[in-house]
PDB file of N, CA and C in Angstrom:
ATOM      1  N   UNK A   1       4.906  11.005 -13.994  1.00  0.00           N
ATOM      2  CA  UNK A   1       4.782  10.640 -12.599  1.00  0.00           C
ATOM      3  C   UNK A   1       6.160  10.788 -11.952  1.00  0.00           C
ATOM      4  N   UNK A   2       6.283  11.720 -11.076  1.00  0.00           N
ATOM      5  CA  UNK A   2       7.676  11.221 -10.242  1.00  0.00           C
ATOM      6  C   UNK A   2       7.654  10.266  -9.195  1.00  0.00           C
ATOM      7  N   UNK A   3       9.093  10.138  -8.641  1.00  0.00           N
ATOM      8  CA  UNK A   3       9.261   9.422  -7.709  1.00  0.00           C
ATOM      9  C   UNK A   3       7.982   9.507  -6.476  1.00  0.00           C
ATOM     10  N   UNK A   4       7.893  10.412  -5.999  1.00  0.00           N
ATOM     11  CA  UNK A   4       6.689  10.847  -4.415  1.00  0.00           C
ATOM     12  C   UNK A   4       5.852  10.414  -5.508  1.00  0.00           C
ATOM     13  N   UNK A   5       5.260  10.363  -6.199  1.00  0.00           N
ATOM     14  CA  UNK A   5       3.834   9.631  -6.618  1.00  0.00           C
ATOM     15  C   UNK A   5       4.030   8.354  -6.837  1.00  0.00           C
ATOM     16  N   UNK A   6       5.147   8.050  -7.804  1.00  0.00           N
ATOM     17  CA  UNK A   6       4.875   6.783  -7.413  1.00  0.00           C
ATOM     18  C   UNK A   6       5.535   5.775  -6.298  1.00  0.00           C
ATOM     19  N   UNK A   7       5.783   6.434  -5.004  1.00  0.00           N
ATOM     20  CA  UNK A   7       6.071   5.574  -3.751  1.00  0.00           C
ATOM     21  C   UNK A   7       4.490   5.788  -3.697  1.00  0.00           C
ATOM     22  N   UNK A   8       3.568   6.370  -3.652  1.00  0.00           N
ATOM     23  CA  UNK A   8       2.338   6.635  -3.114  1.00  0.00           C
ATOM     24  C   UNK A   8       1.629   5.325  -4.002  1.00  0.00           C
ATOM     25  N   UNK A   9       1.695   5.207  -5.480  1.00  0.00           N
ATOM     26  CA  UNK A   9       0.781   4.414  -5.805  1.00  0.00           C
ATOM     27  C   UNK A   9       1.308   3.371  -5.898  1.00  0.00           C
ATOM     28  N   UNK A  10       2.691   2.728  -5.315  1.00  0.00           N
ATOM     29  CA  UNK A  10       3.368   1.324  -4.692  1.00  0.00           C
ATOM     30  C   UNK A  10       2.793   1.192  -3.821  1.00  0.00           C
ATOM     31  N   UNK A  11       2.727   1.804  -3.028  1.00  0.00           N
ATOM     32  CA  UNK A  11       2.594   1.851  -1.274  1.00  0.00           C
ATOM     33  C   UNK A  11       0.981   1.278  -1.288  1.00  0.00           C
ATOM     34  N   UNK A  12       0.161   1.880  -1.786  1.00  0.00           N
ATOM     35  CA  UNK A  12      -1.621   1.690  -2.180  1.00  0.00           C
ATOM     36  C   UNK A  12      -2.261   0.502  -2.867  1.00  0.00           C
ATOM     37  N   UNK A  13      -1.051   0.580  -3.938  1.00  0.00           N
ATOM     38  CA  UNK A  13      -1.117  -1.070  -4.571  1.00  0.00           C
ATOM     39  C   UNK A  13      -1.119  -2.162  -3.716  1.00  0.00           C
ATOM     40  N   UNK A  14       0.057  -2.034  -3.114  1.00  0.00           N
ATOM     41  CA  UNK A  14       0.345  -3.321  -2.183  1.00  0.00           C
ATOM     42  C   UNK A  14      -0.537  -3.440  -0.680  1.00  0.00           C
ATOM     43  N   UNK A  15      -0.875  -2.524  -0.618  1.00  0.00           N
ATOM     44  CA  UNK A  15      -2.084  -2.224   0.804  1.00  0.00           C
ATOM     45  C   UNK A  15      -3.272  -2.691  -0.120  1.00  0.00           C
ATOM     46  N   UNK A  16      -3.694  -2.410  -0.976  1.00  0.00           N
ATOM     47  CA  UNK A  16      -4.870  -2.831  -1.380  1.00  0.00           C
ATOM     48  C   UNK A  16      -4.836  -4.300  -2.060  1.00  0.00           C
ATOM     49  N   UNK A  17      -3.800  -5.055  -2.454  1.00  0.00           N
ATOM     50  CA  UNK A  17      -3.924  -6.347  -2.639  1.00  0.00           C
ATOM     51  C   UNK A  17      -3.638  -7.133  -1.433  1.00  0.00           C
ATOM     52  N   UNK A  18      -2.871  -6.576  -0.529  1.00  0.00           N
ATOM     53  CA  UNK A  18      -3.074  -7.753   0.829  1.00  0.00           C
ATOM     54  C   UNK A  18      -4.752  -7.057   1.486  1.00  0.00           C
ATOM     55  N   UNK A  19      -5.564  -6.366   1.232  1.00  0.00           N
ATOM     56  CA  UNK A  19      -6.470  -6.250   1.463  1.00  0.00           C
ATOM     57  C   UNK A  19      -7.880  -6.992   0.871  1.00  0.00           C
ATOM     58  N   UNK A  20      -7.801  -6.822  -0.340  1.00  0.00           N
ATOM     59  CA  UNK A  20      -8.656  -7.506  -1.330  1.00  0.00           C
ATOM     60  C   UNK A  20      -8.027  -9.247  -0.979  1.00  0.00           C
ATOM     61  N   UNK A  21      -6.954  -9.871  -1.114  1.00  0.00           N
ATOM     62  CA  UNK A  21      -6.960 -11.075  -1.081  1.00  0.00           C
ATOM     63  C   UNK A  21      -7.794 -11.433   0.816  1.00  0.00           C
ATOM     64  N   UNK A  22      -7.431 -10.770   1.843  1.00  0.00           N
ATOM     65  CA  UNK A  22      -8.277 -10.825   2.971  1.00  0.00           C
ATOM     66  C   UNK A  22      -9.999 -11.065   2.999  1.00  0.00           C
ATOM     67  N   UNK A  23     -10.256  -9.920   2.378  1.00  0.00           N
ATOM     68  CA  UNK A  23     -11.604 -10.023   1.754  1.00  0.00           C
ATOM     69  C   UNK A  23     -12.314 -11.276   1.137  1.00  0.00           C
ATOM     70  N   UNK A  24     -11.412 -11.957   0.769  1.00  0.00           N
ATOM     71  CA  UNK A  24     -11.552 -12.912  -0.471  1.00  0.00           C
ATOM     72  C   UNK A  24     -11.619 -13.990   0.554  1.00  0.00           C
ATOM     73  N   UNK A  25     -11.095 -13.910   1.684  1.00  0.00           N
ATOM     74  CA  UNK A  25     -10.905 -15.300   2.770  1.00  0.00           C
ATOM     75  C   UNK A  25      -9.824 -15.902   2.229  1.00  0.00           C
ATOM     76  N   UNK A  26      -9.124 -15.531   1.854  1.00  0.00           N
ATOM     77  CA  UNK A  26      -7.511 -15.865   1.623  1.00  0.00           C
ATOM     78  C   UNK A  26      -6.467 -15.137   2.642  1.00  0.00           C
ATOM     79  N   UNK A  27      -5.534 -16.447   3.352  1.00  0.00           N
ATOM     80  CA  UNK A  27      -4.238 -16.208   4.224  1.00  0.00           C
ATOM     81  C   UNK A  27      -3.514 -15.330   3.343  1.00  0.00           C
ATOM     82  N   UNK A  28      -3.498 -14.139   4.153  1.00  0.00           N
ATOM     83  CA  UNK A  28      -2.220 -13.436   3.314  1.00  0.00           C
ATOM     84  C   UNK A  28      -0.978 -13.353   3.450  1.00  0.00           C
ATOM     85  N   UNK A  29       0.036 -13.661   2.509  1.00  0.00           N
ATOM     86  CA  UNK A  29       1.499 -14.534   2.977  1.00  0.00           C
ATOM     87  C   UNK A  29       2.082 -13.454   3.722  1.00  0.00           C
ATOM     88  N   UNK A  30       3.085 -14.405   4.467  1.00  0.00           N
ATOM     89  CA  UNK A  30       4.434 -13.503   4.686  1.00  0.00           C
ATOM     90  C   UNK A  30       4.949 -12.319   4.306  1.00  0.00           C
ATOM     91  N   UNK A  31       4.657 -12.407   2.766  1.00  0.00           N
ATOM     92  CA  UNK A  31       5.733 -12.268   1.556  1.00  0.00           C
ATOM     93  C   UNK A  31       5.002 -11.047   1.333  1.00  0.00           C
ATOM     94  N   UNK A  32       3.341 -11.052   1.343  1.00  0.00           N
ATOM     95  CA  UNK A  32       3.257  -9.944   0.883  1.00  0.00           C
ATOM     96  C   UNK A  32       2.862  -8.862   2.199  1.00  0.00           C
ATOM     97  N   UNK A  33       2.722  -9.499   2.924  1.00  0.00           N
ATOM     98  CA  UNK A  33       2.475  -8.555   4.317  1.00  0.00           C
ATOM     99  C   UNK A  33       4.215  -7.989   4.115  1.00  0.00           C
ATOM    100  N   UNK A  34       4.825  -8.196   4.308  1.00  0.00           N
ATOM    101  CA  UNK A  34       6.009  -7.658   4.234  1.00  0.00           C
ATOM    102  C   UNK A  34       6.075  -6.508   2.648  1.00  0.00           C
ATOM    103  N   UNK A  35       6.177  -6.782   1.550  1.00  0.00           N
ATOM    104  CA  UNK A  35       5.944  -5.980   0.986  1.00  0.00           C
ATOM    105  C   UNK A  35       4.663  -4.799   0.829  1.00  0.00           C
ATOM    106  N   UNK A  36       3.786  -5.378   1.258  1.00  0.00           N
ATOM    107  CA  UNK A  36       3.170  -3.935   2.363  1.00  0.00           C
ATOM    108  C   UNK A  36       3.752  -3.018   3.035  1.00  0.00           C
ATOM    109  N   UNK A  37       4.437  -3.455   4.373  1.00  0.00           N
ATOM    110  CA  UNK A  37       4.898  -2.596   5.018  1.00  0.00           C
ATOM    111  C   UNK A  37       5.981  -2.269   4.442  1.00  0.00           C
ATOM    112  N   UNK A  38       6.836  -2.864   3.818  1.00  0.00           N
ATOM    113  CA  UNK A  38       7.793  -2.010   3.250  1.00  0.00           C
ATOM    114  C   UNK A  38       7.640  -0.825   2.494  1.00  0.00           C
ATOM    115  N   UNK A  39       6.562  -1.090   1.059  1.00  0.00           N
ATOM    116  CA  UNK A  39       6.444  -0.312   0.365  1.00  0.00           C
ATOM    117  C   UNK A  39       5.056   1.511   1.440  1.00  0.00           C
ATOM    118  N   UNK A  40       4.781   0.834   2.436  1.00  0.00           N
ATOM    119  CA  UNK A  40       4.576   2.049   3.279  1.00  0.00           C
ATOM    120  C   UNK A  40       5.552   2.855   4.167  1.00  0.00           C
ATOM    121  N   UNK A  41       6.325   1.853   4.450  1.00  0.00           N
ATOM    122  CA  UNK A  41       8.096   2.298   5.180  1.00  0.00           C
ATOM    123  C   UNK A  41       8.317   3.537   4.335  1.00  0.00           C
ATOM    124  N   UNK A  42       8.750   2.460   3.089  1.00  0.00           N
ATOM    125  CA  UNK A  42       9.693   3.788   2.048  1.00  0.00           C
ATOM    126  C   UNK A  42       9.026   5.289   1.338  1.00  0.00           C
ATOM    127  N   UNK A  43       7.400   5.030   1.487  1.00  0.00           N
ATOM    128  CA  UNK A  43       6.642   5.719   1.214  1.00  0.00           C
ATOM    129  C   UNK A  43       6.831   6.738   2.140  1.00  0.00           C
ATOM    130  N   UNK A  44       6.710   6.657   3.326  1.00  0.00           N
ATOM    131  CA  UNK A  44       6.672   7.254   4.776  1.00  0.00           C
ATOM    132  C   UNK A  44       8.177   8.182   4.651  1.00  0.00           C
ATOM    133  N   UNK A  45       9.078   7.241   4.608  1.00  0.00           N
ATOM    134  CA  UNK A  45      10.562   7.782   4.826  1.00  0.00           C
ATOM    135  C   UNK A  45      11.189   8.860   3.494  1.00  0.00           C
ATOM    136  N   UNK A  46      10.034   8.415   2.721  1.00  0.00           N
ATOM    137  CA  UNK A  46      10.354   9.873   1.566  1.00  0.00           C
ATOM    138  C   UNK A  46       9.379  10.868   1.555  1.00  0.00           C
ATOM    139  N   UNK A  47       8.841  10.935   2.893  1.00  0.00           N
ATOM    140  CA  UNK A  47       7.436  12.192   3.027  1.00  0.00           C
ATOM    141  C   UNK A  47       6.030  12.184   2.375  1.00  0.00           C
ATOM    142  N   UNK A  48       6.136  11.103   2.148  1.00  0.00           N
ATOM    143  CA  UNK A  48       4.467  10.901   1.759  1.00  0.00           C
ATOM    144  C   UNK A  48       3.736  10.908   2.617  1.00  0.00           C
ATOM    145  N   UNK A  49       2.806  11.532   3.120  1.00  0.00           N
ATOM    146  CA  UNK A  49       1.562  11.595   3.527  1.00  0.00           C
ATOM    147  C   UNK A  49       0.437  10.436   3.329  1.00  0.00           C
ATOM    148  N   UNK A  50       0.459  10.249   4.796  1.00  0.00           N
ATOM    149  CA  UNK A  50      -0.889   8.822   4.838  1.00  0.00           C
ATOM    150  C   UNK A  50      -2.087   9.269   3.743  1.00  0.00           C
ATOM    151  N   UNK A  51      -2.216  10.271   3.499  1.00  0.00           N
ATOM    152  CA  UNK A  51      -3.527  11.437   2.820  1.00  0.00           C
ATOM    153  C   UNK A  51      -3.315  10.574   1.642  1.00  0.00           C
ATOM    154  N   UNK A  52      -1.983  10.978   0.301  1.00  0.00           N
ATOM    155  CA  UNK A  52      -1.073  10.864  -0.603  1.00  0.00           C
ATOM    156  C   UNK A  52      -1.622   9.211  -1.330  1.00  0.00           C
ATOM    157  N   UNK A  53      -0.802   8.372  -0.290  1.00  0.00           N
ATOM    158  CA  UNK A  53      -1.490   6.960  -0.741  1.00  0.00           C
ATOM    159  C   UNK A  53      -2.708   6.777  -0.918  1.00  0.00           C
ATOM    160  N   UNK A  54      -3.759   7.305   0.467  1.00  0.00           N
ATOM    161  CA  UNK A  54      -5.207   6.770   0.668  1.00  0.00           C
ATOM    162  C   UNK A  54      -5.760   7.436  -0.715  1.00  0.00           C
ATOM    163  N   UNK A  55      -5.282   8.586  -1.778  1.00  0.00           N
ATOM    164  CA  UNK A  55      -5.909   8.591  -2.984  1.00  0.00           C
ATOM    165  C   UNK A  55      -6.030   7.579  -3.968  1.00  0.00           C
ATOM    166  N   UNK A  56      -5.014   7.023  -4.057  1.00  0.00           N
ATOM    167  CA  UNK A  56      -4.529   5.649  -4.727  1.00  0.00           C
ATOM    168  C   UNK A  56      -5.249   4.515  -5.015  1.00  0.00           C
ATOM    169  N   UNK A  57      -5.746   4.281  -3.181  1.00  0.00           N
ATOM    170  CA  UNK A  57      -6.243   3.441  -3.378  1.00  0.00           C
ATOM    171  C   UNK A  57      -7.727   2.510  -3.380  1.00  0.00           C
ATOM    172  N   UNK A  58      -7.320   1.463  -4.131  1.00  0.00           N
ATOM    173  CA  UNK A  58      -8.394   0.723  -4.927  1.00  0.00           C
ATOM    174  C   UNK A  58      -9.961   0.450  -3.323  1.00  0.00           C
ATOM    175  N   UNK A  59      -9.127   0.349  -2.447  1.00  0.00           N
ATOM    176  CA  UNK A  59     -10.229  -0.315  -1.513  1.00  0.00           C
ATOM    177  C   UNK A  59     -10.896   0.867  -0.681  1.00  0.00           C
ATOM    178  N   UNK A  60     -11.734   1.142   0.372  1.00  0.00           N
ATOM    179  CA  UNK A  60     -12.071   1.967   1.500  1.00  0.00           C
ATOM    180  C   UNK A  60     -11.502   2.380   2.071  1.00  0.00           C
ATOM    181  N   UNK A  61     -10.217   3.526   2.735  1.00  0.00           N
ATOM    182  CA  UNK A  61      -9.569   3.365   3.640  1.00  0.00           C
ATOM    183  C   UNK A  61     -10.365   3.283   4.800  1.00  0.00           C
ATOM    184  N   UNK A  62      -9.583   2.315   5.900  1.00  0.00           N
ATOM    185  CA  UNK A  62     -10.115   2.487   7.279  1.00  0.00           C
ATOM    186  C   UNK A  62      -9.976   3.839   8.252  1.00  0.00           C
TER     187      UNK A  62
END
């Protein structure tokens, strides 16, 4: 796996667990809403493609 894949399956991970805990009717913290967007920031800022992650991940994309 290199680096561009795995910002993609960070980036998907963390989108799909502040997603699934939502689902669940659970407040989703601070802490990880922020590591969301981060790990899509850095995803973004090293040329990943919105496409790239949405393979990744575990939930539906919207």
């Amino acid at each position: 796996m290199d680096h561009h894949e795995h910002l993609a399956r960070q980036a998907a991970g963390a989108v799909d667990d502040a997603i699934e805990a939502h689902e669940r009717g659970e407040k989703v913290s601070p802490v990880d809403a922020a590591i969301a967007q981060a790990s899509l920031r850095a995803a973004r800022e090293a040329g990943v493609h919105p496409h790239e992650v949405n393979q990744y991940r575990r939930t539906e994309p919207a």
